[in-house]
N, C-alpha and C. Protein backbone atom coordinates (compact mmCIF):
# COMPACT_ATOMS: atom_id res chain seq x y z
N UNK A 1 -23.14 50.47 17.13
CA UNK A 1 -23.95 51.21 18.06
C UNK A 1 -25.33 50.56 18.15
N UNK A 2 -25.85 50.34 19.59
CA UNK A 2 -27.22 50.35 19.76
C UNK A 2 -28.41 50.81 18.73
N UNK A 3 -29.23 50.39 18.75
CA UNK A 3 -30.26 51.21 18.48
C UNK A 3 -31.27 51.47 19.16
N UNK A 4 -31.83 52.75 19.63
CA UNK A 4 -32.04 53.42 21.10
C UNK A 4 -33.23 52.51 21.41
N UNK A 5 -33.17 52.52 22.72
CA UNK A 5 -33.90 52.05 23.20
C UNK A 5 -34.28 49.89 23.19
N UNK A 6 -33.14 49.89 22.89
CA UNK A 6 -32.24 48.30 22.84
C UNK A 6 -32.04 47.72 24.40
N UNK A 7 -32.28 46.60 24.30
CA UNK A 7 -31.84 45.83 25.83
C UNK A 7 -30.22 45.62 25.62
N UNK A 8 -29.51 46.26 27.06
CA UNK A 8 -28.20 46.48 26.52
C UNK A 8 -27.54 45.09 26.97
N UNK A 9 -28.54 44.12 27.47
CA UNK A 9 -28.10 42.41 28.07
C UNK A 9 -28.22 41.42 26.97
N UNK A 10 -29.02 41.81 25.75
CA UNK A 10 -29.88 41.35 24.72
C UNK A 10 -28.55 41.65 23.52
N UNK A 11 -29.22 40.47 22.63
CA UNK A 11 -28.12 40.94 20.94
C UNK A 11 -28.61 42.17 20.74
N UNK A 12 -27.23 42.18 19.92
CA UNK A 12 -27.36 43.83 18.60
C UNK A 12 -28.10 43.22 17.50
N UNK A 13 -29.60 44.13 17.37
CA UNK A 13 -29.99 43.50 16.35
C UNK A 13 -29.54 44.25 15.13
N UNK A 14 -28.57 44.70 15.04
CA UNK A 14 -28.12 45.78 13.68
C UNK A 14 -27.00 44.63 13.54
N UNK A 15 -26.68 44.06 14.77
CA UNK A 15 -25.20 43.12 14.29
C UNK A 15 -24.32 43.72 13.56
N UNK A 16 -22.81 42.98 13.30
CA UNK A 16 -22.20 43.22 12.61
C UNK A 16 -22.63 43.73 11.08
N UNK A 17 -21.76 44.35 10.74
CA UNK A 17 -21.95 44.54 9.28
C UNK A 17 -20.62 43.81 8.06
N UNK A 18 -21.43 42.73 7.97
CA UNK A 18 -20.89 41.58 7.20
C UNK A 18 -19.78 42.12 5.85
N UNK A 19 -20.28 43.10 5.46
CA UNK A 19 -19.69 43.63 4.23
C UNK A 19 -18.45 44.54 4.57
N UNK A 20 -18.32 44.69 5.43
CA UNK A 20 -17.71 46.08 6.21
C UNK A 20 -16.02 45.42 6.01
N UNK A 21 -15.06 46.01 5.98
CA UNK A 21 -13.79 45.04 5.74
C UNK A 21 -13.08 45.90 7.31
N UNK A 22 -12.51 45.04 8.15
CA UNK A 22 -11.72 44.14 7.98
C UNK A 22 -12.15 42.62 7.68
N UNK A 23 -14.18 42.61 8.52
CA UNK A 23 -14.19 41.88 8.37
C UNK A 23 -14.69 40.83 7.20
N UNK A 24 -14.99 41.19 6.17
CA UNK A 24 -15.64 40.81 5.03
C UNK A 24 -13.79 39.89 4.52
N UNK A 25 -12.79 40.51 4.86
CA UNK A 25 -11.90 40.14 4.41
C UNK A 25 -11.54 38.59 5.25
N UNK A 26 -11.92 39.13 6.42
CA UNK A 26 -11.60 38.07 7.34
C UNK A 26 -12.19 36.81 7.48
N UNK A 27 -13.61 37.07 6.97
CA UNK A 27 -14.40 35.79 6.50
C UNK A 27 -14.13 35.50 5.23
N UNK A 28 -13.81 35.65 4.43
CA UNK A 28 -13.46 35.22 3.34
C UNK A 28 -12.39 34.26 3.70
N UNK A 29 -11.34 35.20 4.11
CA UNK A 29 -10.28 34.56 4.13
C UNK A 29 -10.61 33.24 4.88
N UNK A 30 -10.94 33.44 6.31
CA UNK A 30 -11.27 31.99 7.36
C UNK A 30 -12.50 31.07 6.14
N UNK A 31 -13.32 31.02 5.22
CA UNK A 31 -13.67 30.24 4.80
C UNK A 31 -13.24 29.15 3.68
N UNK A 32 -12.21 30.27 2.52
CA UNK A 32 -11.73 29.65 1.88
C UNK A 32 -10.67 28.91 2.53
N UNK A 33 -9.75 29.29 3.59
CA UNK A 33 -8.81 28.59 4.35
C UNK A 33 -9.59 26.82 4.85
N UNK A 34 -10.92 27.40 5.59
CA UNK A 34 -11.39 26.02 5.87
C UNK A 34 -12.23 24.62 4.88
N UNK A 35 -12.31 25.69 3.87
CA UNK A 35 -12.57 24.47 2.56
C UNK A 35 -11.59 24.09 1.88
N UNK A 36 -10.45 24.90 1.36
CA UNK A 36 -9.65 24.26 0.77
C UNK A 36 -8.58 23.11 2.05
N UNK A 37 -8.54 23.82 2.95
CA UNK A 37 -7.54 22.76 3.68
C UNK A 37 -8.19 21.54 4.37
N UNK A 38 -10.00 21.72 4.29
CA UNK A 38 -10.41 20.40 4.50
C UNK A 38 -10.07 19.30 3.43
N UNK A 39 -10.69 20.13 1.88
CA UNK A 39 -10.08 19.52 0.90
C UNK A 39 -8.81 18.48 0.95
N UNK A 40 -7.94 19.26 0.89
CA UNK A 40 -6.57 19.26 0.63
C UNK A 40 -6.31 18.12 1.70
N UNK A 41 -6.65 18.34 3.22
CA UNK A 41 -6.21 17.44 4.09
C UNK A 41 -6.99 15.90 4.32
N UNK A 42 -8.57 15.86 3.62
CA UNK A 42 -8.87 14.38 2.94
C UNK A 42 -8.47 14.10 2.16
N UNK A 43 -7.59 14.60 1.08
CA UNK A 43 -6.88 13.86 -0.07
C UNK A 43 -5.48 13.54 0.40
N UNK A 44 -4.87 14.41 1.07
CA UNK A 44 -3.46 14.07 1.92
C UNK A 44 -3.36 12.20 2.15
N UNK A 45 -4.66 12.71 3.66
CA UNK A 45 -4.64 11.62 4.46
C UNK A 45 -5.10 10.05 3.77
N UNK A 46 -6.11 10.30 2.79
CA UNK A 46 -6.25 9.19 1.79
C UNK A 46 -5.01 8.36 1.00
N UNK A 47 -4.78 9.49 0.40
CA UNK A 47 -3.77 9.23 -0.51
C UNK A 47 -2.21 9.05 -0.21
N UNK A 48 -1.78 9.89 0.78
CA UNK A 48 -0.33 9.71 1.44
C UNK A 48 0.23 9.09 2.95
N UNK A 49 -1.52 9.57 3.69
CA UNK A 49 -1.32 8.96 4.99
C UNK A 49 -0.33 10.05 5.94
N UNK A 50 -0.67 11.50 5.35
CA UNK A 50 -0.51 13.09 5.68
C UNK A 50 -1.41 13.81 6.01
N UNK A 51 -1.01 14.63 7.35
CA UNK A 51 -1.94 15.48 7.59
C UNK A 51 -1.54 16.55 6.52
N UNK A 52 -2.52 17.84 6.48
CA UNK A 52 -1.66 18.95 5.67
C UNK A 52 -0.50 19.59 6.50
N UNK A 53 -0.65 19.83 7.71
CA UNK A 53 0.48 20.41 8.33
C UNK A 53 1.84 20.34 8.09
N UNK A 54 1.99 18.45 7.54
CA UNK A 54 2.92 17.62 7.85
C UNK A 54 3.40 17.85 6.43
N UNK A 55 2.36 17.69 5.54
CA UNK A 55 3.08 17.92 4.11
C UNK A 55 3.41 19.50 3.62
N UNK A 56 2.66 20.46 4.57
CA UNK A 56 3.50 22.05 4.80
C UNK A 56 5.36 22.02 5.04
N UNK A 57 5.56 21.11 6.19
CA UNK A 57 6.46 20.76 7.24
C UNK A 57 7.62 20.33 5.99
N UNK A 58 7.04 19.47 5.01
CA UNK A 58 8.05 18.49 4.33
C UNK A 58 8.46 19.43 3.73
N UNK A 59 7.18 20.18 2.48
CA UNK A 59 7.27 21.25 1.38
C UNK A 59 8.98 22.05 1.81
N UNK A 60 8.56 22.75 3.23
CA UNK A 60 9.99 23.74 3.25
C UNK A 60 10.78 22.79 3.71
N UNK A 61 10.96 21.71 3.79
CA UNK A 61 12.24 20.91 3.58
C UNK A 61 13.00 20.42 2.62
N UNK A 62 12.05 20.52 1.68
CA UNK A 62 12.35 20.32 0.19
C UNK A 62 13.51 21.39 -0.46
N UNK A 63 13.62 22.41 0.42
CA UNK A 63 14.80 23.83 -0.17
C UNK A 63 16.64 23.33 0.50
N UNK A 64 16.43 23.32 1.57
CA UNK A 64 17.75 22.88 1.84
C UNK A 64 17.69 22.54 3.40
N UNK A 65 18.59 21.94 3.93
CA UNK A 65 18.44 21.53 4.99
C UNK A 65 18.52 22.36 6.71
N UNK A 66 17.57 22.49 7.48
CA UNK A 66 17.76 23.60 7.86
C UNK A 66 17.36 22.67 9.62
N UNK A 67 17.37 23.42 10.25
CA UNK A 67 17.22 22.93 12.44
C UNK A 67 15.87 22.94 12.63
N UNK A 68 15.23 22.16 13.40
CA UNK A 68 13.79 21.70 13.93
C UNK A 68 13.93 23.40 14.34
N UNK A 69 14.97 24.30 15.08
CA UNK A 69 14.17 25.30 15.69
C UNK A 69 13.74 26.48 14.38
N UNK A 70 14.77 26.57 13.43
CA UNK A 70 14.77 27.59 11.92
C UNK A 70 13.29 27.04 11.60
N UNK A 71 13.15 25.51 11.20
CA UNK A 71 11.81 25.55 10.68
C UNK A 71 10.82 25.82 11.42
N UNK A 72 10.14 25.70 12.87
CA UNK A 72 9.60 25.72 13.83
C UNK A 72 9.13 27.73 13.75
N UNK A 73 10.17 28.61 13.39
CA UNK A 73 10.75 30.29 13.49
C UNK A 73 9.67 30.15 12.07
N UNK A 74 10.13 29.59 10.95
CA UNK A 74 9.67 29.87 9.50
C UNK A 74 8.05 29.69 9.33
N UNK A 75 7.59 28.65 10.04
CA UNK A 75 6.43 28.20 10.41
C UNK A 75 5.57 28.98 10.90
N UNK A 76 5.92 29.36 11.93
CA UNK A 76 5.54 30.37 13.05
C UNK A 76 4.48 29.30 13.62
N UNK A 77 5.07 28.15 14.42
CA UNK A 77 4.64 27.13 14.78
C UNK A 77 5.53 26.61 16.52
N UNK A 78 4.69 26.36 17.15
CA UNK A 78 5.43 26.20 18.38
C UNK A 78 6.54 24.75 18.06
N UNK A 79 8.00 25.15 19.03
CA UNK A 79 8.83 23.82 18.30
C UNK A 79 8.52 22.26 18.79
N UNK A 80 7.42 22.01 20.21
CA UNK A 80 6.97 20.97 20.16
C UNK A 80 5.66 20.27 19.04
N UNK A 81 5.26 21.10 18.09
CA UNK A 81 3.97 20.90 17.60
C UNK A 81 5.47 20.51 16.38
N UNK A 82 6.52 20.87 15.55
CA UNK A 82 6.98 21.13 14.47
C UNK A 82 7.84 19.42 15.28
N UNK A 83 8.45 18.97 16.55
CA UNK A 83 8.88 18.33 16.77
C UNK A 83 8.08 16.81 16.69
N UNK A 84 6.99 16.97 16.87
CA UNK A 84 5.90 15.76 16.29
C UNK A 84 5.78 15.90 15.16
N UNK A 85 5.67 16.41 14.22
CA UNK A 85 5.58 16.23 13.06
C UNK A 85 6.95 15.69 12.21
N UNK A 86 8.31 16.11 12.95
CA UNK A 86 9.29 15.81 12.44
C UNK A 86 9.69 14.24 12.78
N UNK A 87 9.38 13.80 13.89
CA UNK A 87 9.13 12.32 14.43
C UNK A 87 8.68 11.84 13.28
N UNK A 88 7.34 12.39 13.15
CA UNK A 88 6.23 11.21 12.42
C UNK A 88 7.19 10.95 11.24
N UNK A 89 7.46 12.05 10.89
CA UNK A 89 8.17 11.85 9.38
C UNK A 89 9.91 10.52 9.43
N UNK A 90 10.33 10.81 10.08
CA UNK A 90 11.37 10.46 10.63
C UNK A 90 10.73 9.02 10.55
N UNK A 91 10.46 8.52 11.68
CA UNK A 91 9.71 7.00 11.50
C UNK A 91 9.44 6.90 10.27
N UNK A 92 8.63 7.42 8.97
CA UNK A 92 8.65 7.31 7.93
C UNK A 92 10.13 6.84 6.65
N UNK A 93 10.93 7.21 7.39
CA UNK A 93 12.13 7.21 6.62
C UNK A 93 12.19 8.38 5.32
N UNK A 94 11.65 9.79 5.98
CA UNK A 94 10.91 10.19 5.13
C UNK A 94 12.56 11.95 5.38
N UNK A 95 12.72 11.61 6.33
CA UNK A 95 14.05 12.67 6.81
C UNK A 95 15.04 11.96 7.91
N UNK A 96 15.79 12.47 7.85
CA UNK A 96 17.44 12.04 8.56
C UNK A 96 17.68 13.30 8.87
N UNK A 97 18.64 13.34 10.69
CA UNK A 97 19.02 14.29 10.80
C UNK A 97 20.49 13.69 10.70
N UNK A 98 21.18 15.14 11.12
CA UNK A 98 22.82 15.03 11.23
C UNK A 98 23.34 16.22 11.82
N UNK A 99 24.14 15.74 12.87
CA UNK A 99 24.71 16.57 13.79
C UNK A 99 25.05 17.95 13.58
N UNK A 100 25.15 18.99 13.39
CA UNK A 100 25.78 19.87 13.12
C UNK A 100 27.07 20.02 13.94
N UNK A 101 28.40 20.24 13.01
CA UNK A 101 29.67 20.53 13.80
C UNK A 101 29.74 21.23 15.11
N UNK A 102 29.96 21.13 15.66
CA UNK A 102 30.72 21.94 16.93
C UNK A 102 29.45 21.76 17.82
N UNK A 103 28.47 21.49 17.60
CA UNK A 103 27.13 21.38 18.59
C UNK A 103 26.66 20.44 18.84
N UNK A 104 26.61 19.34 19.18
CA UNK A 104 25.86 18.03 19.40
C UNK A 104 24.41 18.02 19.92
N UNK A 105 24.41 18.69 19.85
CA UNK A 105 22.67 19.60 20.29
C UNK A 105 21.49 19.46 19.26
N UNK A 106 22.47 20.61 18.31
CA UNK A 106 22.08 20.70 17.58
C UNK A 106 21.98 19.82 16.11
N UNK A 107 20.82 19.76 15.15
CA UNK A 107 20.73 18.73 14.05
C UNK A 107 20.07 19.86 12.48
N UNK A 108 20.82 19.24 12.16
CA UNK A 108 20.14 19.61 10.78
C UNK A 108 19.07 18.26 10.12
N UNK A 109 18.38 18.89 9.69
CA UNK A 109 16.98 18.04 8.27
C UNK A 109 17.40 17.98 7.54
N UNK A 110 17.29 16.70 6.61
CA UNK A 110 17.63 16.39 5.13
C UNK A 110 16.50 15.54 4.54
N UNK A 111 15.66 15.93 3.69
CA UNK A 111 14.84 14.96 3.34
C UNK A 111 15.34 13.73 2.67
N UNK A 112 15.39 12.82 2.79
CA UNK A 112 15.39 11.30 2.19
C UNK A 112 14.83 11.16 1.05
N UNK A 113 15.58 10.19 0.13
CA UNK A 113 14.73 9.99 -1.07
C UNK A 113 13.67 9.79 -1.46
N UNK A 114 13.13 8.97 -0.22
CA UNK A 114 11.80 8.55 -0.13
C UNK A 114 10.52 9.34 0.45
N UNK A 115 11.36 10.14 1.10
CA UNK A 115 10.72 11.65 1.59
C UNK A 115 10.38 12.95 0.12
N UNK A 116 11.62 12.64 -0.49
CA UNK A 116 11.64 13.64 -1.68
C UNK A 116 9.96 13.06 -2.49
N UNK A 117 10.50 12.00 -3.03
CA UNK A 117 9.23 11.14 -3.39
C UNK A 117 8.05 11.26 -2.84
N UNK A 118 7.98 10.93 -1.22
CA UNK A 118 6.59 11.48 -1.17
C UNK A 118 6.04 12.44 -0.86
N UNK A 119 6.78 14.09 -0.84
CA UNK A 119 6.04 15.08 -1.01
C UNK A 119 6.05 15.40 -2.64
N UNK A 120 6.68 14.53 -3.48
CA UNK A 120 5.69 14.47 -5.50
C UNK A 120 4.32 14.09 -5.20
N UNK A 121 4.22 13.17 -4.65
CA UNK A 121 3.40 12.40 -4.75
C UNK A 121 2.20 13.53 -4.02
N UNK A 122 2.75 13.56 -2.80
CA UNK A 122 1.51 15.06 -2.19
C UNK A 122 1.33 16.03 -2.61
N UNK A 123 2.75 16.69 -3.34
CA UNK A 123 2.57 17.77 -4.18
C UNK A 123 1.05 17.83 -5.47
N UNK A 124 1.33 16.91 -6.28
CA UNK A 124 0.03 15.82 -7.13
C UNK A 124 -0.75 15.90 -6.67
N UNK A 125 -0.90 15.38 -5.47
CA UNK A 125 -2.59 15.57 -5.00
C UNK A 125 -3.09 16.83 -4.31
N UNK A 126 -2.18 17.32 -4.05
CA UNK A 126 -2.21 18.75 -3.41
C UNK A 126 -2.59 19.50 -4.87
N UNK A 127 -2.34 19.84 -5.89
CA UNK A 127 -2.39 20.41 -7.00
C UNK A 127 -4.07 20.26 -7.64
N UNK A 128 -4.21 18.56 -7.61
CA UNK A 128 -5.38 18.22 -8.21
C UNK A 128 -6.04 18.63 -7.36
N UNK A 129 -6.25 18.51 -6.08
CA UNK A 129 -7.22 18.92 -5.22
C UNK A 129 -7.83 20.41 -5.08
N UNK A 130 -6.96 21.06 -5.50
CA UNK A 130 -7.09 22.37 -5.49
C UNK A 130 -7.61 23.10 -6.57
N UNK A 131 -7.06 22.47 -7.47
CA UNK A 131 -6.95 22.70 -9.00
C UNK A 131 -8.74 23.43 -9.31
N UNK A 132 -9.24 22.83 -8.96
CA UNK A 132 -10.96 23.47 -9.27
C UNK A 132 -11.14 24.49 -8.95
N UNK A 133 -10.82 24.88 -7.86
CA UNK A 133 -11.09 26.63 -7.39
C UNK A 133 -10.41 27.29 -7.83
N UNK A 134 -8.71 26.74 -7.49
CA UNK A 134 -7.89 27.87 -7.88
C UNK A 134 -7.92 28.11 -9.62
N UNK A 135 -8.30 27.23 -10.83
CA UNK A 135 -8.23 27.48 -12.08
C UNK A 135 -9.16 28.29 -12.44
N UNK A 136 -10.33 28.41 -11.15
CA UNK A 136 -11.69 29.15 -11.57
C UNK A 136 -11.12 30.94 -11.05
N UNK A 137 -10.37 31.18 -11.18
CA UNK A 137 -10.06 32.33 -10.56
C UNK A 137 -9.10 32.77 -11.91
N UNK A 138 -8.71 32.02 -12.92
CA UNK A 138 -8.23 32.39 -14.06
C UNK A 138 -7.15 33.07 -14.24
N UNK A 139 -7.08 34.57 -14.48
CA UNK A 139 -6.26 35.73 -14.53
C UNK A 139 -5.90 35.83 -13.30
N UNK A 140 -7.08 36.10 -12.17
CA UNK A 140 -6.48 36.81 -10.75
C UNK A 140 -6.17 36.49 -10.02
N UNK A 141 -5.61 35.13 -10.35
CA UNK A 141 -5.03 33.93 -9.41
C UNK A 141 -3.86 34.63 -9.27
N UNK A 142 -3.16 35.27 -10.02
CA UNK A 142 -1.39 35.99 -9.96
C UNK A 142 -2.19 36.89 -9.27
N UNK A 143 -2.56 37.80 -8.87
CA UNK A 143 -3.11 39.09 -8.53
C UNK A 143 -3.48 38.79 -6.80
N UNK A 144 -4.26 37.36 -6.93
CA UNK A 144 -4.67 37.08 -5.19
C UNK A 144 -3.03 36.81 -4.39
N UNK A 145 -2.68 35.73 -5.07
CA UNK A 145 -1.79 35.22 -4.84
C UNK A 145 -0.30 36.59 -3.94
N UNK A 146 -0.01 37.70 -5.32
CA UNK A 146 0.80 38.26 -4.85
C UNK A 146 0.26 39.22 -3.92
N UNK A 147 -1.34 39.46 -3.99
CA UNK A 147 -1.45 40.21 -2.53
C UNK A 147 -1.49 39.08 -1.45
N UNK A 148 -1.86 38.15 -1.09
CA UNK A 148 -1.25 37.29 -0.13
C UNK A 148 -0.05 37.28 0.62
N UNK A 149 0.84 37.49 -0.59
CA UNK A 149 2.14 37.22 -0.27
C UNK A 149 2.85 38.83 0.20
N UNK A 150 2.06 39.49 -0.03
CA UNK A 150 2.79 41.08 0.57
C UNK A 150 2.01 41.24 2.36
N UNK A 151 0.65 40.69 2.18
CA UNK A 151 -0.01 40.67 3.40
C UNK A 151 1.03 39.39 4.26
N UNK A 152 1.53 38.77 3.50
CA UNK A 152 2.23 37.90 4.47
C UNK A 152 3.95 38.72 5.49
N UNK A 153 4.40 39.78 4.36
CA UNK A 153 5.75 40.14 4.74
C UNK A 153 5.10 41.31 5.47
N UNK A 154 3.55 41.69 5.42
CA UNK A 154 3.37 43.00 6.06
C UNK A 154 2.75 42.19 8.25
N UNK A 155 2.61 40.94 7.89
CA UNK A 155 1.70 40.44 9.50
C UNK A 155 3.42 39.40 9.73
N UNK A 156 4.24 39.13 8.55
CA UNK A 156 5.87 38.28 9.20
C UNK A 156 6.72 39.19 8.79
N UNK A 157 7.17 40.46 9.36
CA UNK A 157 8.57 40.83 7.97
C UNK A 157 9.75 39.95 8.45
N UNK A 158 10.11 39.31 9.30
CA UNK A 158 10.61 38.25 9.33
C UNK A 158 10.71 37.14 8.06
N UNK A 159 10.21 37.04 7.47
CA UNK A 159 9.63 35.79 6.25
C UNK A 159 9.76 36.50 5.27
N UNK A 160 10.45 38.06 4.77
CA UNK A 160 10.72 38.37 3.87
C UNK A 160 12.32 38.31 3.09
N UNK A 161 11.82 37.87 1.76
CA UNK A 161 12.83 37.01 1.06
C UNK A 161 14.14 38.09 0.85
């Protein structure tokens, strides 16, 4: 609300209230998101020659082999943005597809050995990179973590296990 006698063309000088949650939650969240994944995505690109997206992309390939459109659904990523990334990798020798029976359409993902290999290798630097904040959180690292993961099945219930 105004405060009377305010230019109603002019800022709120009461502004937001920073502390107030949803949004106190929401900046938090958007800041640590944009430091750790700057982090994370100069050590990628240094070290593996990965964006983070791409080594997201590999990570759930690492479970079993699944369709550019399933991962694209799991992502919650449009399937031309998940289809460049699967290229890049591909040129890498980093995944192979293979037909699925009865559909020629359709392909399944298999990561490659050398693919397996280099999401260790990102995994590693993904770990170290992180490793400073997230160890400074000690105990309530299990505690952030599993509210994350309930806020995740409560904004995807789709993505629940």
């Amino acid at each position: 609300m105004r405060s009377p006698g305010a230019d109603l063309n002019g800022p709120d000088l009461n502004g937001p209230n920073m502390n107030a949650q949803p949004l106190r939650f929401l900046s938090a969240y958007w800041t640590v998101w944009q430091g750790l994944g700057s982090r994370l995505q100069h050590a990628m690109q240094g070290a593996h020659d990965l964006d983070l997206r791409t080594f997201i992309v590999l990570s759930h390939l690492q479970a079993a082999p699944v369709t550019p459109s399933q991962l694209a659904d799991t992502l919650d990523l449009p399937r031309y943005e998940v289809a460049r990334v699967l290229r890049r990798l591909e040129e890498r020798g980093a995944l192979t597809r293979t037909t699925l029976p009865g559909d020629g359409r359709r392909h399944a993902l298999q990561v490659t050995a050398s693919g397996a290999a280099l999401w260790r290798g990102a995994l590693h630097t993904a770990e170290q990179s992180a490793a400073p904040a997230i160890t400074a959180l000690g105990p309530d690292l299990n505690a952030l973590t599993a509210a994350l993961e309930r806020l995740t099945t409560l904004t995807h219930p789709e993505a629940t296990p």
